[in-house]
PDB file of N, CA and C in Angstrom:
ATOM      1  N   UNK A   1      -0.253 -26.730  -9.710  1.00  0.00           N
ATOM      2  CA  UNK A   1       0.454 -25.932 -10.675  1.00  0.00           C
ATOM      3  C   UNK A   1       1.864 -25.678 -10.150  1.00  0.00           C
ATOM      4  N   UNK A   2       3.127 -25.990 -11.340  1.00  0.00           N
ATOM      5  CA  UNK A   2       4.243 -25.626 -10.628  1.00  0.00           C
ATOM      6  C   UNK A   2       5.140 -24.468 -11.577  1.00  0.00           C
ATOM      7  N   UNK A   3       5.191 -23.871 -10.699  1.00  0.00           N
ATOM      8  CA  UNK A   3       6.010 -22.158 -11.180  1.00  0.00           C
ATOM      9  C   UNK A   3       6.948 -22.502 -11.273  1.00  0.00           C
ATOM     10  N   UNK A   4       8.006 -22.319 -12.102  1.00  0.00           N
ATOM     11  CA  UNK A   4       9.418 -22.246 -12.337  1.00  0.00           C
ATOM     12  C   UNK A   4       9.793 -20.460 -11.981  1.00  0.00           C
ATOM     13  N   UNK A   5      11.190 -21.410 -11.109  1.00  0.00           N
ATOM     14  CA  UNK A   5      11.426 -19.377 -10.175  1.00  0.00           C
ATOM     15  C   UNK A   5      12.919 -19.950 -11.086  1.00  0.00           C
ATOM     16  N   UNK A   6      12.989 -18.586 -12.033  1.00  0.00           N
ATOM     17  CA  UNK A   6      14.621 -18.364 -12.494  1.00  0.00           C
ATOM     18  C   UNK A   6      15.198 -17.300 -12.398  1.00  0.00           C
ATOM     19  N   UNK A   7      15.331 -16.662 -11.031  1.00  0.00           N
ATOM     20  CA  UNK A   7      15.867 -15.421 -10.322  1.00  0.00           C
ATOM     21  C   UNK A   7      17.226 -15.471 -11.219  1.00  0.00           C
ATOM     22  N   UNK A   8      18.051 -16.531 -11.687  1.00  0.00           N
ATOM     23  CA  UNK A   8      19.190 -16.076 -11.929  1.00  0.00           C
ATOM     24  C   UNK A   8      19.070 -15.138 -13.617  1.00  0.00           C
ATOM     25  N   UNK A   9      18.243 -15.367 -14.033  1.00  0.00           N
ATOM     26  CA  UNK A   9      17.469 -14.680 -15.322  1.00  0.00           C
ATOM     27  C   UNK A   9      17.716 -12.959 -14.924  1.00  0.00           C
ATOM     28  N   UNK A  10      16.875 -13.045 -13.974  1.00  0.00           N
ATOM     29  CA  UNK A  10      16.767 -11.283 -13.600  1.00  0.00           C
ATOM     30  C   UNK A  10      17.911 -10.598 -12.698  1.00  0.00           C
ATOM     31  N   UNK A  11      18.401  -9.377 -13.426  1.00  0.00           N
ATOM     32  CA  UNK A  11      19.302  -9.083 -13.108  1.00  0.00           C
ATOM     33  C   UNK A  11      19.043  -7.565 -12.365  1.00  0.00           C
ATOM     34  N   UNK A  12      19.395  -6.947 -11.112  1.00  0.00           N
ATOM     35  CA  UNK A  12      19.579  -5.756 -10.939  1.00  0.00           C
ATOM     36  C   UNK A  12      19.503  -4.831 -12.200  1.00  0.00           C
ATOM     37  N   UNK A  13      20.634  -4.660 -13.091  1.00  0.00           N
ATOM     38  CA  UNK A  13      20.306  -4.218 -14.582  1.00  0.00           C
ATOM     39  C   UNK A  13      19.401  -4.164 -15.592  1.00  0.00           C
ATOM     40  N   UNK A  14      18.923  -5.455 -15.788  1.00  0.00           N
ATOM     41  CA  UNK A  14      17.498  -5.871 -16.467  1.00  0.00           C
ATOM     42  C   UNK A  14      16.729  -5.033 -15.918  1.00  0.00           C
ATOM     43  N   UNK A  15      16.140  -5.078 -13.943  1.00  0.00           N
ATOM     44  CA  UNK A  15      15.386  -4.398 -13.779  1.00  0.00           C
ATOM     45  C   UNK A  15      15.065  -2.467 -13.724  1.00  0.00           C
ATOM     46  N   UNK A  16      16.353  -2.462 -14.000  1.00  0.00           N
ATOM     47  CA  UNK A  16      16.880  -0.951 -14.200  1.00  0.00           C
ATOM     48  C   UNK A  16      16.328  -0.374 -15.352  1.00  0.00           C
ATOM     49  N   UNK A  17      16.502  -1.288 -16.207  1.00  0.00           N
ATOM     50  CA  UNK A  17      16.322  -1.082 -17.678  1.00  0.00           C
ATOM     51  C   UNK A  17      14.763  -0.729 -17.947  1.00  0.00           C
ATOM     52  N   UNK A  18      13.809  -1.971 -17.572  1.00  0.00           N
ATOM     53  CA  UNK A  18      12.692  -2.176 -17.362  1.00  0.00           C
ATOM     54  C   UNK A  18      11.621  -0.825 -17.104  1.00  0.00           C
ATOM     55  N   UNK A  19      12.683  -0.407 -15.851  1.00  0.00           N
ATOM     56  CA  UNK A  19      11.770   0.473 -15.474  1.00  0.00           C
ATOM     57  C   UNK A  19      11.867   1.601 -16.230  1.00  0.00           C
ATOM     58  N   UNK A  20      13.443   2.228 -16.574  1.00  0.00           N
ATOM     59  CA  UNK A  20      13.456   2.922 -17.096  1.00  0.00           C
ATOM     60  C   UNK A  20      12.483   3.351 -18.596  1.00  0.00           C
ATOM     61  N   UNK A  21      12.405   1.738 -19.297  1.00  0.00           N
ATOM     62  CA  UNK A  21      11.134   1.670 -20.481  1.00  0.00           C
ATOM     63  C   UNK A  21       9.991   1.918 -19.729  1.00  0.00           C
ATOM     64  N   UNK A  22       9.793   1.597 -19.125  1.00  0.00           N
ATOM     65  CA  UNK A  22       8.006   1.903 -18.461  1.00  0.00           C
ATOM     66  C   UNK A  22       8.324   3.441 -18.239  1.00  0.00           C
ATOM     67  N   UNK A  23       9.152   4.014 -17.753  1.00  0.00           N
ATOM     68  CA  UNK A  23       8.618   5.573 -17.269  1.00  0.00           C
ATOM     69  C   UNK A  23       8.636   6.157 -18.920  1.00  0.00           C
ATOM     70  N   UNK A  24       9.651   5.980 -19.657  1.00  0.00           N
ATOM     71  CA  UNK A  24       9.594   6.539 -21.193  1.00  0.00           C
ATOM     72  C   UNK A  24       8.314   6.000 -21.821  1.00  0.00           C
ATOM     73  N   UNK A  25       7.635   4.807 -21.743  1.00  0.00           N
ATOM     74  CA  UNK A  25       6.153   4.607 -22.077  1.00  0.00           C
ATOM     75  C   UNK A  25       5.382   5.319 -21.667  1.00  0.00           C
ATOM     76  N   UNK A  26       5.380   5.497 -20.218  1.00  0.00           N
ATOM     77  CA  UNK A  26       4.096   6.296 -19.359  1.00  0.00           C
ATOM     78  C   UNK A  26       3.632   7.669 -19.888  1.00  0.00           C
ATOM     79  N   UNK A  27       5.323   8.424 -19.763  1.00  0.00           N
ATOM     80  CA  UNK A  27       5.497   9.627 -20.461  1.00  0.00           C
ATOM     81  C   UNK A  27       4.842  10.063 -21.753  1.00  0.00           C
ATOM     82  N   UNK A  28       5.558   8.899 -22.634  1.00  0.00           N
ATOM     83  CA  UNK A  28       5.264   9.157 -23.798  1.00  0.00           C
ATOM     84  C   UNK A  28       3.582   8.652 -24.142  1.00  0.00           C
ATOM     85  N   UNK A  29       3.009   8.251 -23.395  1.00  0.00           N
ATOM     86  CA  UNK A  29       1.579   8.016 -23.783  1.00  0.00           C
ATOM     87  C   UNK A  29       0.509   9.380 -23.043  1.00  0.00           C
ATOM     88  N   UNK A  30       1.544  10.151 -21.794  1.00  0.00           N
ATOM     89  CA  UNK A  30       0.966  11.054 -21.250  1.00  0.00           C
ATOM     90  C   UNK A  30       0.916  12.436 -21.893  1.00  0.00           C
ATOM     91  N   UNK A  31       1.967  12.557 -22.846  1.00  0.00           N
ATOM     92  CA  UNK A  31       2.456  13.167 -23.770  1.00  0.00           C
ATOM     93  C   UNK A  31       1.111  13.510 -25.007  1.00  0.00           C
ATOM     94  N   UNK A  32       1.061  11.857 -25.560  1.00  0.00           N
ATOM     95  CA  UNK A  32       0.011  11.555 -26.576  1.00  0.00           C
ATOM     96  C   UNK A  32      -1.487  12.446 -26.192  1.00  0.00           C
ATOM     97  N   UNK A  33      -1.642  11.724 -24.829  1.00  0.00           N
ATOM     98  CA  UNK A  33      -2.996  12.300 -24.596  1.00  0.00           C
ATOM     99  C   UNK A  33      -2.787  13.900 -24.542  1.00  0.00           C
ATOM    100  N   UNK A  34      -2.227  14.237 -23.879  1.00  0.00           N
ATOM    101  CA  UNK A  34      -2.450  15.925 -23.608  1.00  0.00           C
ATOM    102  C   UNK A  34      -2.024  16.776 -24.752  1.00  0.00           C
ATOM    103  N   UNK A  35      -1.635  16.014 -26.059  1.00  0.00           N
ATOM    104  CA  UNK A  35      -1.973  16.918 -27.680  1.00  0.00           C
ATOM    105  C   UNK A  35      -2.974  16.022 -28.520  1.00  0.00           C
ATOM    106  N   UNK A  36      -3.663  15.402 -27.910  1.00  0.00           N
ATOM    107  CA  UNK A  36      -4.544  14.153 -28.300  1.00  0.00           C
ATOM    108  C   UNK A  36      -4.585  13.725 -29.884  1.00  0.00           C
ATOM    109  N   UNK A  37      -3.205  13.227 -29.563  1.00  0.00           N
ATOM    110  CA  UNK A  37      -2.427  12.141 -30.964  1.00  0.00           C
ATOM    111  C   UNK A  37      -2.795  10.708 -30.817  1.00  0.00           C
ATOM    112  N   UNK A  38      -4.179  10.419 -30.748  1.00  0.00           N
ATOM    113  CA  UNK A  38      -4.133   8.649 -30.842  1.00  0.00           C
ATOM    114  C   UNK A  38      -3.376   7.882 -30.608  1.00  0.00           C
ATOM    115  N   UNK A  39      -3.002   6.509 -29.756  1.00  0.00           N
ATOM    116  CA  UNK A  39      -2.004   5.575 -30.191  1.00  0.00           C
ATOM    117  C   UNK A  39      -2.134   4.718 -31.077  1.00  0.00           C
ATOM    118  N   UNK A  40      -3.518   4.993 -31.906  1.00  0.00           N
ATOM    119  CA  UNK A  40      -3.162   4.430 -33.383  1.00  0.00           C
ATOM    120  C   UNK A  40      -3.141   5.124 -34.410  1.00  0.00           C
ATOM    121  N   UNK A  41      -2.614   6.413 -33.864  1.00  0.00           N
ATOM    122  CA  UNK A  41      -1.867   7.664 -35.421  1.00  0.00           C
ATOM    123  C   UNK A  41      -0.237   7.060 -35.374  1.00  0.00           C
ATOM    124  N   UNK A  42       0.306   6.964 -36.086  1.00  0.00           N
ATOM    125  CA  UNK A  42       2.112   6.304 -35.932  1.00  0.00           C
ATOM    126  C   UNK A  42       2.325   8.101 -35.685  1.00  0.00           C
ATOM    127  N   UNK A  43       3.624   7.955 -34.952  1.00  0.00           N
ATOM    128  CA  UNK A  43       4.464   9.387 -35.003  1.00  0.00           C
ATOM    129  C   UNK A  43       5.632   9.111 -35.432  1.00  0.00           C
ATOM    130  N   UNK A  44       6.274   9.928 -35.999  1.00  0.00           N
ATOM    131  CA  UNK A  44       7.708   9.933 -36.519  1.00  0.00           C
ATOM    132  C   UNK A  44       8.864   9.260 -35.789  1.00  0.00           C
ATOM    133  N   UNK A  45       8.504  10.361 -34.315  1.00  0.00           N
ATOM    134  CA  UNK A  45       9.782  10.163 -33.598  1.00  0.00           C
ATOM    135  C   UNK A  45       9.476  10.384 -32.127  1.00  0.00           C
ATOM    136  N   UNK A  46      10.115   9.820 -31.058  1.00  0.00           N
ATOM    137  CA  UNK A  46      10.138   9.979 -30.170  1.00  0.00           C
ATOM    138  C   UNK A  46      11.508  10.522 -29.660  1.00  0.00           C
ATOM    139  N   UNK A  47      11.873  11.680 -29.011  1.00  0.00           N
ATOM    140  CA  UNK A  47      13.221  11.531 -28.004  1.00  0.00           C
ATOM    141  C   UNK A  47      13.066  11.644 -26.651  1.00  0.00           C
ATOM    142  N   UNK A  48      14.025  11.093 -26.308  1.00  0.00           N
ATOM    143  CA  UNK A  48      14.502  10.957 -24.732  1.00  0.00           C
ATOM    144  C   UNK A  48      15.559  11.218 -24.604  1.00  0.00           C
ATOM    145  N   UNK A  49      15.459  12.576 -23.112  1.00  0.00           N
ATOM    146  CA  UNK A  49      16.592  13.324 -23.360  1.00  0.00           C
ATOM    147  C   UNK A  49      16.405  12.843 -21.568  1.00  0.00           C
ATOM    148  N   UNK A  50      17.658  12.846 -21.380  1.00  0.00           N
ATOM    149  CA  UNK A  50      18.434  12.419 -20.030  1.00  0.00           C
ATOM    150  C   UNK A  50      20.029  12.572 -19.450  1.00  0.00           C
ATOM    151  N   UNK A  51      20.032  12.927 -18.866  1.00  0.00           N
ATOM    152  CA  UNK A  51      21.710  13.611 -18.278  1.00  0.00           C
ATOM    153  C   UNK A  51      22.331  12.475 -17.774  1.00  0.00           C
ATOM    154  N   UNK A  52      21.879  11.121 -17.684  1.00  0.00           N
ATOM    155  CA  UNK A  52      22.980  10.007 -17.753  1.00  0.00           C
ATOM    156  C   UNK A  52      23.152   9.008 -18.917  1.00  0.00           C
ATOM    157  N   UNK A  53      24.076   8.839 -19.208  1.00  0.00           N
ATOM    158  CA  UNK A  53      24.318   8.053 -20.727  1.00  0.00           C
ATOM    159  C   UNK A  53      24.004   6.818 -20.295  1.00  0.00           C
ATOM    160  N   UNK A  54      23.785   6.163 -18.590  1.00  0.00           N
ATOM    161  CA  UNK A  54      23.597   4.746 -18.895  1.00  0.00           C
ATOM    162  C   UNK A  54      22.393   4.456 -19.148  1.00  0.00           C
ATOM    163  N   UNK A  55      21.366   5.809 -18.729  1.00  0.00           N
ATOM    164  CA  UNK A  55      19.936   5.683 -18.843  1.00  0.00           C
ATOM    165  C   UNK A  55      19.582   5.617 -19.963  1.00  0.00           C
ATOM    166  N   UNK A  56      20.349   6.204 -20.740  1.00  0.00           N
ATOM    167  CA  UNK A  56      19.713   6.426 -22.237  1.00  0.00           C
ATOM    168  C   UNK A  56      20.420   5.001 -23.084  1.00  0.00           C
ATOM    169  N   UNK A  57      21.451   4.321 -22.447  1.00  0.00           N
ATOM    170  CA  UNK A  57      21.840   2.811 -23.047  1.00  0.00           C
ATOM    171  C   UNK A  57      20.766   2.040 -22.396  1.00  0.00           C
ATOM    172  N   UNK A  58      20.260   2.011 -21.640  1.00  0.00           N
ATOM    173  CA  UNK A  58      19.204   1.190 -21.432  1.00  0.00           C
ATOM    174  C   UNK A  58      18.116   1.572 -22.072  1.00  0.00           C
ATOM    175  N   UNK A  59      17.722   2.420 -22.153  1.00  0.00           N
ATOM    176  CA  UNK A  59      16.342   2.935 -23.341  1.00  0.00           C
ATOM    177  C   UNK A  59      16.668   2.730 -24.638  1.00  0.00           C
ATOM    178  N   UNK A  60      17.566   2.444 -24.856  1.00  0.00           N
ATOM    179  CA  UNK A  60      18.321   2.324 -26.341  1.00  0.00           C
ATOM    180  C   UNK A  60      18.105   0.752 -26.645  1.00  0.00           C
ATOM    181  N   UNK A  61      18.326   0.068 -25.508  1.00  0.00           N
ATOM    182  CA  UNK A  61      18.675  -1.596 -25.515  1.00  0.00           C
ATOM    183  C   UNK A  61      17.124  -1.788 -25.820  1.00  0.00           C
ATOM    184  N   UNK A  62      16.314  -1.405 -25.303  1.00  0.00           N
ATOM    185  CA  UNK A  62      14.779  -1.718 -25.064  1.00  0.00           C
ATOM    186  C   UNK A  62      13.486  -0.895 -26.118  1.00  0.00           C
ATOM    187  N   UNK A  63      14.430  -0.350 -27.237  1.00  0.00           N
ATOM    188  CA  UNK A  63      14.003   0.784 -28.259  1.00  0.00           C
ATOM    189  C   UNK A  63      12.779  -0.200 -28.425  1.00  0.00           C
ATOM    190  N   UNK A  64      13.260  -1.401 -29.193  1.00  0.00           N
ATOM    191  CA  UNK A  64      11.608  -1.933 -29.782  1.00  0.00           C
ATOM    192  C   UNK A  64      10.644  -2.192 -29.155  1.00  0.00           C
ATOM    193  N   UNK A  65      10.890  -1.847 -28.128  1.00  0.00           N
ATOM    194  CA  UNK A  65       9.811  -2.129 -26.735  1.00  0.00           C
ATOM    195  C   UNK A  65       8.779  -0.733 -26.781  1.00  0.00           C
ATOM    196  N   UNK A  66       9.523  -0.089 -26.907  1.00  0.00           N
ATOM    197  CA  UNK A  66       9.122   1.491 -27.032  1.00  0.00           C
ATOM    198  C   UNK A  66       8.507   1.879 -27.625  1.00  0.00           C
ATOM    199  N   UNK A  67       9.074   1.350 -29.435  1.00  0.00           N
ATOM    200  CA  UNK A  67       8.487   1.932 -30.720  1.00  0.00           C
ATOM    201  C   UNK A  67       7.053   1.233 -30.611  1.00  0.00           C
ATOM    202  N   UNK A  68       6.907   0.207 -30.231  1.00  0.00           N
ATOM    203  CA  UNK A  68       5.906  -0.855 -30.766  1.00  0.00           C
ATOM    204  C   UNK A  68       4.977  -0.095 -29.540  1.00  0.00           C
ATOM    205  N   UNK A  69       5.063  -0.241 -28.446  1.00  0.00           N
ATOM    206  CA  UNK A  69       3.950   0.531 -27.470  1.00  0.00           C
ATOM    207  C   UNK A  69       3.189   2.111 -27.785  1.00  0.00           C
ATOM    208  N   UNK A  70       4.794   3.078 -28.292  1.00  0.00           N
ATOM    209  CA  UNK A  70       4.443   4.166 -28.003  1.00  0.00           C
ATOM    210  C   UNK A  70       3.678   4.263 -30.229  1.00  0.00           C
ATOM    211  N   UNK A  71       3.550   3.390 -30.814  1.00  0.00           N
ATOM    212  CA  UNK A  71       3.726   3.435 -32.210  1.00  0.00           C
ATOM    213  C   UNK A  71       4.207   4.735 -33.147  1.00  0.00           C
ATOM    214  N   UNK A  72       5.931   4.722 -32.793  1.00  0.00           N
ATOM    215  CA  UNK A  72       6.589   5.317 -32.984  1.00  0.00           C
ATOM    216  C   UNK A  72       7.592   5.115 -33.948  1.00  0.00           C
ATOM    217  N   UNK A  73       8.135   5.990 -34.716  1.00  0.00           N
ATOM    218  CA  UNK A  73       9.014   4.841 -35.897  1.00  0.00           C
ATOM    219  C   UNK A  73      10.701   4.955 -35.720  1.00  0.00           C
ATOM    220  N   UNK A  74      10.777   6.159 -35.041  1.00  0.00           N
ATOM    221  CA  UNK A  74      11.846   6.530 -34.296  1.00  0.00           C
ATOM    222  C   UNK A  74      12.373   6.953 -33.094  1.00  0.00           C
ATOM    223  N   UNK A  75      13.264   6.388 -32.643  1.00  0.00           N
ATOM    224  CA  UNK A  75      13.564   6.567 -30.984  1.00  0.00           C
ATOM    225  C   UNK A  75      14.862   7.089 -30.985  1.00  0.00           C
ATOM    226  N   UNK A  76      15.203   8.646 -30.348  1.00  0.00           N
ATOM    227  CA  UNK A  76      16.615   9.311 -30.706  1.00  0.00           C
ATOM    228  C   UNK A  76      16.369   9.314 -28.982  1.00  0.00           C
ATOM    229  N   UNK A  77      17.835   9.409 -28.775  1.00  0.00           N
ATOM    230  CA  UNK A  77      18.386   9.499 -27.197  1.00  0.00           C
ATOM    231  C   UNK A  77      19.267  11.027 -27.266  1.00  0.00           C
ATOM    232  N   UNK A  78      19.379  11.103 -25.999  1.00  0.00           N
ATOM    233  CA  UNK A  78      19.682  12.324 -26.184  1.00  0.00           C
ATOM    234  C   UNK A  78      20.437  12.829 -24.587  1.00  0.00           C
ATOM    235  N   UNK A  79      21.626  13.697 -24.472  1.00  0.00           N
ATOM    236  CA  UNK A  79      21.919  14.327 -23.208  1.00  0.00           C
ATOM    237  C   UNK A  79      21.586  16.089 -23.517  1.00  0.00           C
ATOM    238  N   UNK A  80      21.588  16.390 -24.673  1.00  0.00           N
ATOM    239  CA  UNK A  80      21.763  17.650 -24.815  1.00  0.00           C
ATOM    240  C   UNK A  80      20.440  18.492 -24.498  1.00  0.00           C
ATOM    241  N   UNK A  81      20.206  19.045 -23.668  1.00  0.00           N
ATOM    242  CA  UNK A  81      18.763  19.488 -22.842  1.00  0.00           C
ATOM    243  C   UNK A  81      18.842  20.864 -24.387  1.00  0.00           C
ATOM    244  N   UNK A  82      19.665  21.666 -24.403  1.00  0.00           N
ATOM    245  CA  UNK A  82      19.307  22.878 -25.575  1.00  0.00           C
ATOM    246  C   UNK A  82      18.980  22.579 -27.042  1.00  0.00           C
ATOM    247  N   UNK A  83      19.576  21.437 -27.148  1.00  0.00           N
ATOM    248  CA  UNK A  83      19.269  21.487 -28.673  1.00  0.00           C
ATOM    249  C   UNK A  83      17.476  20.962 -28.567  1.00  0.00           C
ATOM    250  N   UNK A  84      16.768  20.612 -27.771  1.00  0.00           N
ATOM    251  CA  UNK A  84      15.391  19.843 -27.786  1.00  0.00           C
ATOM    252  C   UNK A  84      14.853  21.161 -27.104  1.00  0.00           C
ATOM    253  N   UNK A  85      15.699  22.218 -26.600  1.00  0.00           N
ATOM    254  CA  UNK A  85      14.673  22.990 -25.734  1.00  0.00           C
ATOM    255  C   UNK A  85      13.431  22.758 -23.980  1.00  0.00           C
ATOM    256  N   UNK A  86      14.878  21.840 -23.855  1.00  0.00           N
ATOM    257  CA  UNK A  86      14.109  21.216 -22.442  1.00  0.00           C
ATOM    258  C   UNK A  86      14.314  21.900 -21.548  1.00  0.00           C
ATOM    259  N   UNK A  87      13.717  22.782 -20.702  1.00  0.00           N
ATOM    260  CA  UNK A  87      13.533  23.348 -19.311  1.00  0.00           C
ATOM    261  C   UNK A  87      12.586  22.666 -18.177  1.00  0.00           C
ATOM    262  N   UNK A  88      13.464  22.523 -16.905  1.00  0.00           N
ATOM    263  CA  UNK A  88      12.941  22.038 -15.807  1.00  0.00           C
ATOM    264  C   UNK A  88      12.476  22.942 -14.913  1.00  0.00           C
ATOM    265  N   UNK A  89      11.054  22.781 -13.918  1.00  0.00           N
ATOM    266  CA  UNK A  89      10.905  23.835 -13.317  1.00  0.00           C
ATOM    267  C   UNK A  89      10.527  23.012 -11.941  1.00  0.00           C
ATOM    268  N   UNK A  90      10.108  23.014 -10.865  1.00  0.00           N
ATOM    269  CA  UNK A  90       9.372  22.392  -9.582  1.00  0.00           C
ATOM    270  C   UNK A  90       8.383  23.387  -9.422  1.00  0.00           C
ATOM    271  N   UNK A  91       7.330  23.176  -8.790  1.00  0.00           N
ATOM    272  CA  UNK A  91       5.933  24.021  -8.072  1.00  0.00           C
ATOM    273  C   UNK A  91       5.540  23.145  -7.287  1.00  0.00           C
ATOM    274  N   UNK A  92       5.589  23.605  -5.676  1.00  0.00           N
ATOM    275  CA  UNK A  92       4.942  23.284  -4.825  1.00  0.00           C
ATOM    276  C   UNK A  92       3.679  23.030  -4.687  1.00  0.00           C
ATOM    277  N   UNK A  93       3.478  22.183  -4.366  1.00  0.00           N
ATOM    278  CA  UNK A  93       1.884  21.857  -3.506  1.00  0.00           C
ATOM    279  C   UNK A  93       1.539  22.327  -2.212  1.00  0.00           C
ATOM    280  N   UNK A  94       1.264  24.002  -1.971  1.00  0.00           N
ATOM    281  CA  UNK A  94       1.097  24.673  -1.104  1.00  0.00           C
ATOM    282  C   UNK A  94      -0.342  24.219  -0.454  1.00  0.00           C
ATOM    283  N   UNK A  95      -0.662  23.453  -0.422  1.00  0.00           N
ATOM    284  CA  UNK A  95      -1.619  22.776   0.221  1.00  0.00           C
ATOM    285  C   UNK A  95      -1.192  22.022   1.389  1.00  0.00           C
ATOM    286  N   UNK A  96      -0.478  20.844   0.908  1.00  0.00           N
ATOM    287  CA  UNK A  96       0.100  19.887   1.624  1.00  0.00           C
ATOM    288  C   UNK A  96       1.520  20.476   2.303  1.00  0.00           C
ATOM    289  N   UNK A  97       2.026  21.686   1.967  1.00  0.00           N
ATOM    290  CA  UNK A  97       3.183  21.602   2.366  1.00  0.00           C
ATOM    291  C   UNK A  97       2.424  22.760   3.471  1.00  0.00           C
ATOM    292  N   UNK A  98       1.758  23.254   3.586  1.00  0.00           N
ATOM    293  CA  UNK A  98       0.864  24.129   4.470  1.00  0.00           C
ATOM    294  C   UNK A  98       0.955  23.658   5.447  1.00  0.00           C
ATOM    295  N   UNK A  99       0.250  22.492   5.134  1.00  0.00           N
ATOM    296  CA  UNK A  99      -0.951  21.712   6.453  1.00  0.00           C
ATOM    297  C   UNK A  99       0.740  20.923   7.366  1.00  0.00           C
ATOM    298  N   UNK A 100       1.783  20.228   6.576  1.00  0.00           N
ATOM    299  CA  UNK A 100       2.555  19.666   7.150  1.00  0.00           C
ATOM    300  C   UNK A 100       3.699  20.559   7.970  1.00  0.00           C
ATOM    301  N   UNK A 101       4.359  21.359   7.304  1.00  0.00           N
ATOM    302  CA  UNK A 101       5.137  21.958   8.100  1.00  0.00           C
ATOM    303  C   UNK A 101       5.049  24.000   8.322  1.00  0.00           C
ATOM    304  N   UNK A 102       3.920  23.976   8.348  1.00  0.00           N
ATOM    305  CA  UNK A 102       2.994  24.916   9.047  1.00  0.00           C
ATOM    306  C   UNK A 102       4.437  26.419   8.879  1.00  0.00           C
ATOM    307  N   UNK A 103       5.418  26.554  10.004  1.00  0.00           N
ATOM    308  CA  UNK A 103       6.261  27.883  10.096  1.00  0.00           C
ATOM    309  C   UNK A 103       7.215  27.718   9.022  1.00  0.00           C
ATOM    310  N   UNK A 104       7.364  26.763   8.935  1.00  0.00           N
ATOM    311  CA  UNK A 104       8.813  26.665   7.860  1.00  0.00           C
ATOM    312  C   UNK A 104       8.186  26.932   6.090  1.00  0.00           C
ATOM    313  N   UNK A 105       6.828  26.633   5.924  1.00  0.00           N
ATOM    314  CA  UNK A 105       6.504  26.969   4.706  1.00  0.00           C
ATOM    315  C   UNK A 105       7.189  28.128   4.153  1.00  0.00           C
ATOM    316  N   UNK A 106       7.082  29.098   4.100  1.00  0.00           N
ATOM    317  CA  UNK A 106       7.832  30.170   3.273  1.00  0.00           C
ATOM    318  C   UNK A 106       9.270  30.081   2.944  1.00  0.00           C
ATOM    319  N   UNK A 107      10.206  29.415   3.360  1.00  0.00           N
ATOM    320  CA  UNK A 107      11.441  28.851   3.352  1.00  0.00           C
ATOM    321  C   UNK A 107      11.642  27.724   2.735  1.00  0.00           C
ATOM    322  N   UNK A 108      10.428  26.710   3.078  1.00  0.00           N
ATOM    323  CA  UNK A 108      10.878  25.508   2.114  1.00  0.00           C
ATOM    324  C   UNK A 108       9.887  25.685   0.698  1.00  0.00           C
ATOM    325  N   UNK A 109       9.038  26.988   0.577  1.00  0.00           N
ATOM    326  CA  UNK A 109       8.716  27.142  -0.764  1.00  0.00           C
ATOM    327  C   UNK A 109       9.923  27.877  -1.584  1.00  0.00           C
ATOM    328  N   UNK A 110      10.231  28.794  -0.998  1.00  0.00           N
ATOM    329  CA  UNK A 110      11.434  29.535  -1.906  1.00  0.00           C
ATOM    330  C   UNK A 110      12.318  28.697  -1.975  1.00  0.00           C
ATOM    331  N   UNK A 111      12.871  27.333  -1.473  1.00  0.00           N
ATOM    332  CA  UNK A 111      14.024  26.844  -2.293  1.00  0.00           C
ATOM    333  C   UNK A 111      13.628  25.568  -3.467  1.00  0.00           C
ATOM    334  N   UNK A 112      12.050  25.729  -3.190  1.00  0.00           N
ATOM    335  CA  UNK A 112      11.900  24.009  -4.080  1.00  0.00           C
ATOM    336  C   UNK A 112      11.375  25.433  -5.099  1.00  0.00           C
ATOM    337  N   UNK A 113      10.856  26.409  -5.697  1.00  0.00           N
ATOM    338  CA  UNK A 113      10.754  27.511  -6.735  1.00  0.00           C
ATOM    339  C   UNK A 113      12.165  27.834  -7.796  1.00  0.00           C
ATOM    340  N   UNK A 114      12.671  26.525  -8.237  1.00  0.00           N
ATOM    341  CA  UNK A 114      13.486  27.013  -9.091  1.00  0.00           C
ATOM    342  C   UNK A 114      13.543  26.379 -10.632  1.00  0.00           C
ATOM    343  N   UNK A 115      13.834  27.053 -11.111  1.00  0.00           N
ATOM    344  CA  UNK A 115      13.566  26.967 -12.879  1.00  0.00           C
ATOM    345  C   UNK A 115      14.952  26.498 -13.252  1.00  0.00           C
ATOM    346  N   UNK A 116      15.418  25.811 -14.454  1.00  0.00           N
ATOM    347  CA  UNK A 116      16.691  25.350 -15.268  1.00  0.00           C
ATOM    348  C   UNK A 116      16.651  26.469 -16.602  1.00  0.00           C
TER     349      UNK A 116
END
């Protein structure tokens, strides 16, 4: 059997792109399950909201990739975190951060404890 290798095909960018569709798939199917919307109910719309515009041109380039996986009929991009009502928060895994750095825990919990 002979493989054809066409590295010059794949680009740094391409693979940027790529991934960026797979994490907006993952999401958006992790999404599905935890209001348990079928992926064969269609939904209206999907957005993706992100604080770099090239991320969201690459999710943009790769929309039908999206719609057709996530069976979605619309894909809006987005930087504006208020108008969607997006808040970010972190919570430690006081388990693991216990067992690893034992004295410093109380210090490196209070700075990863912050809300947007």
């Amino acid at each position: 059997m002979r493989i054809l290798c066409r590295d010059w095909l794949v680009t740094r960018e391409t693979e940027e792109a790529v991934s960026w569709m797979q994490s907006v798939i993952n999401l958006g199917r992790l999404a599905r399950d935890r209001a348990n919307l079928p992926i064969k109910s269609p939904l209206a719309e999907v957005v993706v909201v992100h604080t770099e515009q090239k991320v969201l041109d690459d999710v943009s380039r790769l929309e039908k990739y999206i719609l057709e996986e996530l069976n979605v009929r619309k894909l809006t991009v987005s930087t504006d975190k208020t108008t969607y009502n997006v808040r970010l928060s972190a919570e430690p895994d006081h388990k693991l951060l216990g067992q690893r750095f034992k004295k410093e825990f109380k210090s490196i919990v209070g700075g990863i404890k912050v809300s947007q």
